[in-house]
PDB file of N, CA and C in Angstrom:
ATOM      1  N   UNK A   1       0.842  -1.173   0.000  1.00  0.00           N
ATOM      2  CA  UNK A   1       0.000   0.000   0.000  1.00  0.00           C
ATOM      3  C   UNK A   1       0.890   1.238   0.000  1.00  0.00           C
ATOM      4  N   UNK A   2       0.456   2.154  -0.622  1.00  0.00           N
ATOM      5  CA  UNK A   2       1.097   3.544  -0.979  1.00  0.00           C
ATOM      6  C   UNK A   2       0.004   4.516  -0.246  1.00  0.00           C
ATOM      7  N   UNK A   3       0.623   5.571   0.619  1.00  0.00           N
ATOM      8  CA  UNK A   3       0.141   6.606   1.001  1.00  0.00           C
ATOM      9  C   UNK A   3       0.546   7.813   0.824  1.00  0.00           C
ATOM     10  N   UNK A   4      -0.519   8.720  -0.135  1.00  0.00           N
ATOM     11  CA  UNK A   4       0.050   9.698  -0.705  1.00  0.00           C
ATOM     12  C   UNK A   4      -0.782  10.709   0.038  1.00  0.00           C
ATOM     13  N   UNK A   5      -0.061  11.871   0.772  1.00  0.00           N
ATOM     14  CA  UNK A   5      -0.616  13.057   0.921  1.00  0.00           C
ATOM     15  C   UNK A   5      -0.976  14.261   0.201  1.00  0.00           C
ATOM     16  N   UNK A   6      -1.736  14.841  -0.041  1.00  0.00           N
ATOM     17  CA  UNK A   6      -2.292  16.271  -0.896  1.00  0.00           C
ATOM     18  C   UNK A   6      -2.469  17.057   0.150  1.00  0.00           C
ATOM     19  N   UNK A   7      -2.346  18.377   0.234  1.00  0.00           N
ATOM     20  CA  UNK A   7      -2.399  19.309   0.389  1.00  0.00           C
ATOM     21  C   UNK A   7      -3.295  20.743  -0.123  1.00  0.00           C
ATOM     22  N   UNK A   8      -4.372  20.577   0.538  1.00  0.00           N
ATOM     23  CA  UNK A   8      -5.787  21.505  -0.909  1.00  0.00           C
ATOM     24  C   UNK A   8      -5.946  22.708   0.580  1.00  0.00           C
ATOM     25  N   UNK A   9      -6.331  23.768  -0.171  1.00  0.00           N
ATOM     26  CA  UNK A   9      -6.533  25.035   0.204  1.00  0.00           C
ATOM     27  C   UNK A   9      -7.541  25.450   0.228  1.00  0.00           C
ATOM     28  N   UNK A  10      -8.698  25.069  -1.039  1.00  0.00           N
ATOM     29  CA  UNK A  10     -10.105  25.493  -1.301  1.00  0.00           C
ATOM     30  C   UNK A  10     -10.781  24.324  -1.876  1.00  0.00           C
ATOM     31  N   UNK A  11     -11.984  24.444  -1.629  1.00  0.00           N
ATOM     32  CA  UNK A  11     -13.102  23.135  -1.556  1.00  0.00           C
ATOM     33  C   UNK A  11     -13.248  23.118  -2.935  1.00  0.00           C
ATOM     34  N   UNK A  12     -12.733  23.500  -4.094  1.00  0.00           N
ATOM     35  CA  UNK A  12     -13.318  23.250  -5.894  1.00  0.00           C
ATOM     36  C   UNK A  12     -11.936  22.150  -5.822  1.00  0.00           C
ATOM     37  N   UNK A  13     -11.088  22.481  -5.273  1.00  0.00           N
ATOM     38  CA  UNK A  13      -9.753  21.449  -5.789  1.00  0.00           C
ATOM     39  C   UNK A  13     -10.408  20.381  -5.010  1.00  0.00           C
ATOM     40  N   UNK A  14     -10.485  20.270  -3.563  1.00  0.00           N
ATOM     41  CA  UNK A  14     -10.722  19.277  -2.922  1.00  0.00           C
ATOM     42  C   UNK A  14     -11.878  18.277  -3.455  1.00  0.00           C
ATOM     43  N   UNK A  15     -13.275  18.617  -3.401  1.00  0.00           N
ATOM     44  CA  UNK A  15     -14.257  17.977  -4.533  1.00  0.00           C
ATOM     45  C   UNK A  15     -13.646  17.602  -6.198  1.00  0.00           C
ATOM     46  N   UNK A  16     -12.571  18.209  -7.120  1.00  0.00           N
ATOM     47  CA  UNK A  16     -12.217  17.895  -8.120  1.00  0.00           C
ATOM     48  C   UNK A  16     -10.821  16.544  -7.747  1.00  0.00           C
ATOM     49  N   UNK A  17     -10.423  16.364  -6.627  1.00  0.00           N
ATOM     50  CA  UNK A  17      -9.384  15.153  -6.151  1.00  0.00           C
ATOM     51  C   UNK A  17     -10.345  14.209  -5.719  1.00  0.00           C
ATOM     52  N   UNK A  18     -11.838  14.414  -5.023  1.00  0.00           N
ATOM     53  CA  UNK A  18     -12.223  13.697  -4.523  1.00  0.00           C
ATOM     54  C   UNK A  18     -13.049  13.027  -5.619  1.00  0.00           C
ATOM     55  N   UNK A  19     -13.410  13.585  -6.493  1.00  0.00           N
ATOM     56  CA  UNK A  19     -14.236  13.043  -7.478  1.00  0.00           C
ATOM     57  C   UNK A  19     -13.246  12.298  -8.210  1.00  0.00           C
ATOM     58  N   UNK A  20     -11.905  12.782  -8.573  1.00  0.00           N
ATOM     59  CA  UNK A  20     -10.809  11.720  -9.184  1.00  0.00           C
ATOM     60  C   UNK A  20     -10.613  10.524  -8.653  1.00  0.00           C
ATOM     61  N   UNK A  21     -10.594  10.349  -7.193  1.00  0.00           N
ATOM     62  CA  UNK A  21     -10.203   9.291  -6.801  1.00  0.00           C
ATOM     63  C   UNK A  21     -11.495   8.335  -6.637  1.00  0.00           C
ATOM     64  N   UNK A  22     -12.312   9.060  -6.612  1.00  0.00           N
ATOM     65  CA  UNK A  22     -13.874   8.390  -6.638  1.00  0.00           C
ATOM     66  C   UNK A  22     -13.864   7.355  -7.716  1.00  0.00           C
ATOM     67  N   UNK A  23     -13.545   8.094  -8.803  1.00  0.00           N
ATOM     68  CA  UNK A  23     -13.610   7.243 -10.095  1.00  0.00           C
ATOM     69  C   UNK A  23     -12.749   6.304 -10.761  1.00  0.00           C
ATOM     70  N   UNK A  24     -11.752   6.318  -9.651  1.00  0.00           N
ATOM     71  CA  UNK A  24     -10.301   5.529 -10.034  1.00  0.00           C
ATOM     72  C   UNK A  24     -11.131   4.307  -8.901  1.00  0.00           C
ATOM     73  N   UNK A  25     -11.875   4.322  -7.646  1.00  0.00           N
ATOM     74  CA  UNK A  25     -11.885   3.617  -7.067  1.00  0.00           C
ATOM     75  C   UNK A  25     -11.463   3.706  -6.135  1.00  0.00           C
ATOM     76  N   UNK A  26     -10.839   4.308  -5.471  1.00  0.00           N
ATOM     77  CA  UNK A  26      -9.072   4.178  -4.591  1.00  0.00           C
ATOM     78  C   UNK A  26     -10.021   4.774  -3.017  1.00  0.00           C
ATOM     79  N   UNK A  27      -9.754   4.523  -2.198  1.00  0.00           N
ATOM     80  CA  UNK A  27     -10.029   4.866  -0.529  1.00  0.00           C
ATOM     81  C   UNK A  27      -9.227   5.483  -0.139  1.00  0.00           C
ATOM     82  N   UNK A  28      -9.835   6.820   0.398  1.00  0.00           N
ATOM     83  CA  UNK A  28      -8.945   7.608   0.945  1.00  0.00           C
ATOM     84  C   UNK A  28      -9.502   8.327   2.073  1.00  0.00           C
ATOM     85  N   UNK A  29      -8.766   8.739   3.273  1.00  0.00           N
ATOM     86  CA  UNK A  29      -9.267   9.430   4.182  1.00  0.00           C
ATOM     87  C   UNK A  29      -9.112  10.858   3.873  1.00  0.00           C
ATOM     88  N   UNK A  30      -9.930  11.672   4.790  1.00  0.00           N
ATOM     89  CA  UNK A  30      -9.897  13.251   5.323  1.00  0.00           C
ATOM     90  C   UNK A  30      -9.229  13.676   6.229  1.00  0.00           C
ATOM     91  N   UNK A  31      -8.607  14.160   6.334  1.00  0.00           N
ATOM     92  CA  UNK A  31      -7.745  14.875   7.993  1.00  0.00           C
ATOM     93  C   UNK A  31      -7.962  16.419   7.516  1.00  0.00           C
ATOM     94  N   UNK A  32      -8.722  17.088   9.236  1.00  0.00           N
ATOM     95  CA  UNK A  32      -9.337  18.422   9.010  1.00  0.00           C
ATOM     96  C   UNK A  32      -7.858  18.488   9.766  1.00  0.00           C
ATOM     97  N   UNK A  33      -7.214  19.598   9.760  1.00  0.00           N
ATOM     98  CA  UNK A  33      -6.414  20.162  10.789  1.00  0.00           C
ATOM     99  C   UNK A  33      -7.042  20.281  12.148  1.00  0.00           C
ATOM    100  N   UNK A  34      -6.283  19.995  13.348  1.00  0.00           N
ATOM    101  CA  UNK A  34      -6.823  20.546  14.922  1.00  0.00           C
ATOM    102  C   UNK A  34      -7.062  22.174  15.081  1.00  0.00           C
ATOM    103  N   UNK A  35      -8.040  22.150  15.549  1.00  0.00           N
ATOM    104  CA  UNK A  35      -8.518  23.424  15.880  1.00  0.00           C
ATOM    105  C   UNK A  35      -7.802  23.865  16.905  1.00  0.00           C
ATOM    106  N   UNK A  36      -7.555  25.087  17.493  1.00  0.00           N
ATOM    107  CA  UNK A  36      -6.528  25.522  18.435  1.00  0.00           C
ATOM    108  C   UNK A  36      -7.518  25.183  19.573  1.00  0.00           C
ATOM    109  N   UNK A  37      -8.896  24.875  20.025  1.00  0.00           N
ATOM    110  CA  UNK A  37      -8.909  24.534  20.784  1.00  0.00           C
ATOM    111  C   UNK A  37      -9.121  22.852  21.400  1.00  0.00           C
ATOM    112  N   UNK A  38      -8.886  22.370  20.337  1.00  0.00           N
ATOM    113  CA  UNK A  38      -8.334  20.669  20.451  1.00  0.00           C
ATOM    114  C   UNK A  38      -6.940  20.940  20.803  1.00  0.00           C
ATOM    115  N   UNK A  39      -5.881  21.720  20.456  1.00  0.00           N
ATOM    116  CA  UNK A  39      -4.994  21.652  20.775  1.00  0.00           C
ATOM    117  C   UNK A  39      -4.560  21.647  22.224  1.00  0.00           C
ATOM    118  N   UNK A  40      -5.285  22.910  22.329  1.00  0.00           N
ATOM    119  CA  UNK A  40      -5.077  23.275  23.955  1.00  0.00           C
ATOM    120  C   UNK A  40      -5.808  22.417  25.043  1.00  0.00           C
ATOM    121  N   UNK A  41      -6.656  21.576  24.777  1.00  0.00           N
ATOM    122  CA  UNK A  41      -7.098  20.665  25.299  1.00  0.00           C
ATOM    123  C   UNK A  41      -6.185  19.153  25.411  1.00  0.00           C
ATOM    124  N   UNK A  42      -5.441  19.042  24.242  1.00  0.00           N
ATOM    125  CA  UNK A  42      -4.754  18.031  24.570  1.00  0.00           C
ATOM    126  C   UNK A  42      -3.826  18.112  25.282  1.00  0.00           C
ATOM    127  N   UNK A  43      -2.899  19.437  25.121  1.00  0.00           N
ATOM    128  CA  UNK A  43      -2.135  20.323  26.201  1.00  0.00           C
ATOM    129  C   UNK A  43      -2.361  20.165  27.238  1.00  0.00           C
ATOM    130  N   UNK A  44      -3.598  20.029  27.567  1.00  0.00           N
ATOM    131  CA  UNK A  44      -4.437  20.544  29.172  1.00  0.00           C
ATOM    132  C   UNK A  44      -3.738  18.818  29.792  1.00  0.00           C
ATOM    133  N   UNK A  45      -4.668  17.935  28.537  1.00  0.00           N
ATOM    134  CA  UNK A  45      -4.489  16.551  29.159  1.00  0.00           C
ATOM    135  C   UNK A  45      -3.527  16.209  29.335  1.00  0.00           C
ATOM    136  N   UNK A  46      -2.122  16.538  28.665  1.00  0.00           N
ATOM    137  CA  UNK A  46      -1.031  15.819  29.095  1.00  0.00           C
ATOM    138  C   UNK A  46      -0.479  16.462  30.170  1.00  0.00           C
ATOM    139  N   UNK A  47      -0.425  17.565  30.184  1.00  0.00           N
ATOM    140  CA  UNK A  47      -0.501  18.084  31.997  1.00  0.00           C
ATOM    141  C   UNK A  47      -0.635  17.687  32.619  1.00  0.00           C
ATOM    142  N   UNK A  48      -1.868  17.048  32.634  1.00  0.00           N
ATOM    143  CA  UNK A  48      -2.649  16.642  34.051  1.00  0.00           C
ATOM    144  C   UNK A  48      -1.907  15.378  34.227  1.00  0.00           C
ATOM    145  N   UNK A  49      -1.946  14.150  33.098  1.00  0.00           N
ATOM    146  CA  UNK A  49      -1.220  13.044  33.364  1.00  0.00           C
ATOM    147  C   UNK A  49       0.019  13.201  34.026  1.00  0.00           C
ATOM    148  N   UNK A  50       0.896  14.525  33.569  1.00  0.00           N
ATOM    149  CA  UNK A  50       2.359  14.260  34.091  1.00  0.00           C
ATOM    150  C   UNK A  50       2.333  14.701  35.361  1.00  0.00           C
ATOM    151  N   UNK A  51       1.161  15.602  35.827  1.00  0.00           N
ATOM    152  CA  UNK A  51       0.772  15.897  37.141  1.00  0.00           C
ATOM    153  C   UNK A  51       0.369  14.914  38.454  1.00  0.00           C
ATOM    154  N   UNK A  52      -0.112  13.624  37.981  1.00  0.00           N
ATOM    155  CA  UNK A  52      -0.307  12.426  38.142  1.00  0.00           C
ATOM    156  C   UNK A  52       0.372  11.596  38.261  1.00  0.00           C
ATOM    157  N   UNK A  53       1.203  11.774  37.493  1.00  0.00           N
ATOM    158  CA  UNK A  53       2.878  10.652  37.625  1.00  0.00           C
ATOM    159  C   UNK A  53       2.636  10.207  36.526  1.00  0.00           C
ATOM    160  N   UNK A  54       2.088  10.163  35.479  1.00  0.00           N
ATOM    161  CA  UNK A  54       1.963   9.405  34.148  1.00  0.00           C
ATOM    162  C   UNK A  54       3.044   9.276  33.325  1.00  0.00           C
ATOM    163  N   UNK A  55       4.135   9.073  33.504  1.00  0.00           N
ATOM    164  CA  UNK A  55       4.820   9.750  32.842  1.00  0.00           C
ATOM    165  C   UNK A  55       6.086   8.705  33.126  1.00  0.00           C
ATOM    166  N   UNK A  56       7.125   8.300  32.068  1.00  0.00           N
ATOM    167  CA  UNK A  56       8.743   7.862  32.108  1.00  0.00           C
ATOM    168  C   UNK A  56       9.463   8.755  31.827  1.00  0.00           C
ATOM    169  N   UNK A  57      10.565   8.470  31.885  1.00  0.00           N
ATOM    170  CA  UNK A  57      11.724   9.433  31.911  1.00  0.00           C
ATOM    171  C   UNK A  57      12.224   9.047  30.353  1.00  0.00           C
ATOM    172  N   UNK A  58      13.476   9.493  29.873  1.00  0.00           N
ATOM    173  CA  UNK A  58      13.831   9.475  28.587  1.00  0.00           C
ATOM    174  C   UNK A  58      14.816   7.906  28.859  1.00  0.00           C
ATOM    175  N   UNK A  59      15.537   7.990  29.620  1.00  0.00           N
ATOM    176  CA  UNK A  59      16.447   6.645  29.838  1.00  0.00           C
ATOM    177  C   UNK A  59      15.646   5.620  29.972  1.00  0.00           C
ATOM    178  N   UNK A  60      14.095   5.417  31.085  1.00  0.00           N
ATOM    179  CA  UNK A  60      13.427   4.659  31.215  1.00  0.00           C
ATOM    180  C   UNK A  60      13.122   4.015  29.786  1.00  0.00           C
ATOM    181  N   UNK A  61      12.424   4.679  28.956  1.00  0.00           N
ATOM    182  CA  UNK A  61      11.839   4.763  27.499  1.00  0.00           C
ATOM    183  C   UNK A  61      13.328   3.638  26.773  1.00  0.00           C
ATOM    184  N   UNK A  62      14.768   4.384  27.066  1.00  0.00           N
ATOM    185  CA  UNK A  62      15.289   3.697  26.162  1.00  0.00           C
ATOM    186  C   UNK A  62      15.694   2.221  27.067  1.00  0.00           C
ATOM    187  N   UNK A  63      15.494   1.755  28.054  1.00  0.00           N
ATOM    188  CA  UNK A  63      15.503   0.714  28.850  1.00  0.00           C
ATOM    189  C   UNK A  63      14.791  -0.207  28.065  1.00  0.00           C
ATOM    190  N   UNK A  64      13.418   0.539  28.132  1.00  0.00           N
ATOM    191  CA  UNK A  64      12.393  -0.507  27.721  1.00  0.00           C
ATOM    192  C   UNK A  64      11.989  -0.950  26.230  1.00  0.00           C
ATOM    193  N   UNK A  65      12.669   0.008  25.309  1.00  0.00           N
ATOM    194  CA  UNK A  65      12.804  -0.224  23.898  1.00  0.00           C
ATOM    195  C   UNK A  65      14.214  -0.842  23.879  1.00  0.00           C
ATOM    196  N   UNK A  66      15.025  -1.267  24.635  1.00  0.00           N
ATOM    197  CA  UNK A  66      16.108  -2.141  24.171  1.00  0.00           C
ATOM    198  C   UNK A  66      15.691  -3.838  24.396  1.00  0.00           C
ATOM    199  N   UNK A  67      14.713  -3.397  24.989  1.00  0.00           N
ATOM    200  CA  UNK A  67      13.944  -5.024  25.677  1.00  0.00           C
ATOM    201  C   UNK A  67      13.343  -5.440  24.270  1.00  0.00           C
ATOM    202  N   UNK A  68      12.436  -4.350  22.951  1.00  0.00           N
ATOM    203  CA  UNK A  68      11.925  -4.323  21.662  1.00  0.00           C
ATOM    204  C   UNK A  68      12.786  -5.558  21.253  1.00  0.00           C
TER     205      UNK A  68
END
């Protein structure tokens, strides 16, 4: 499988790729960009986890990927 990314700016290109690939057959997903306030929300959440103890250290991480 090949995954190719596009990059569209305005909805006439996007409907004219989507109708191309429509007709080729081919499956493809959508990715909207995060809104700044998804962002800051995920922000919020990883806070809180590391506030929590959620969290390894960088050496831990490579401990446990040498175990991989």
């Amino acid at each position: 499988m090949i995954t190719l990314t596009v990059n569209i700016d305005n909805k006439k290109s996007e409907r004219a790729v989507k109708a191309v690939l429509d007709a080729l057959g081919l499956n493809y997903n959508v990715d909207k960009p995060q809104t700044l306030e998804q962002y800051n929300a995920d922000l919020e959440e990883g806070n809180s986890e590391i506030e929590k103890g959620n969290f390894i250290s960088a050496d831990q991480l490579k401990a446990e990927a040498s175990k991989w």
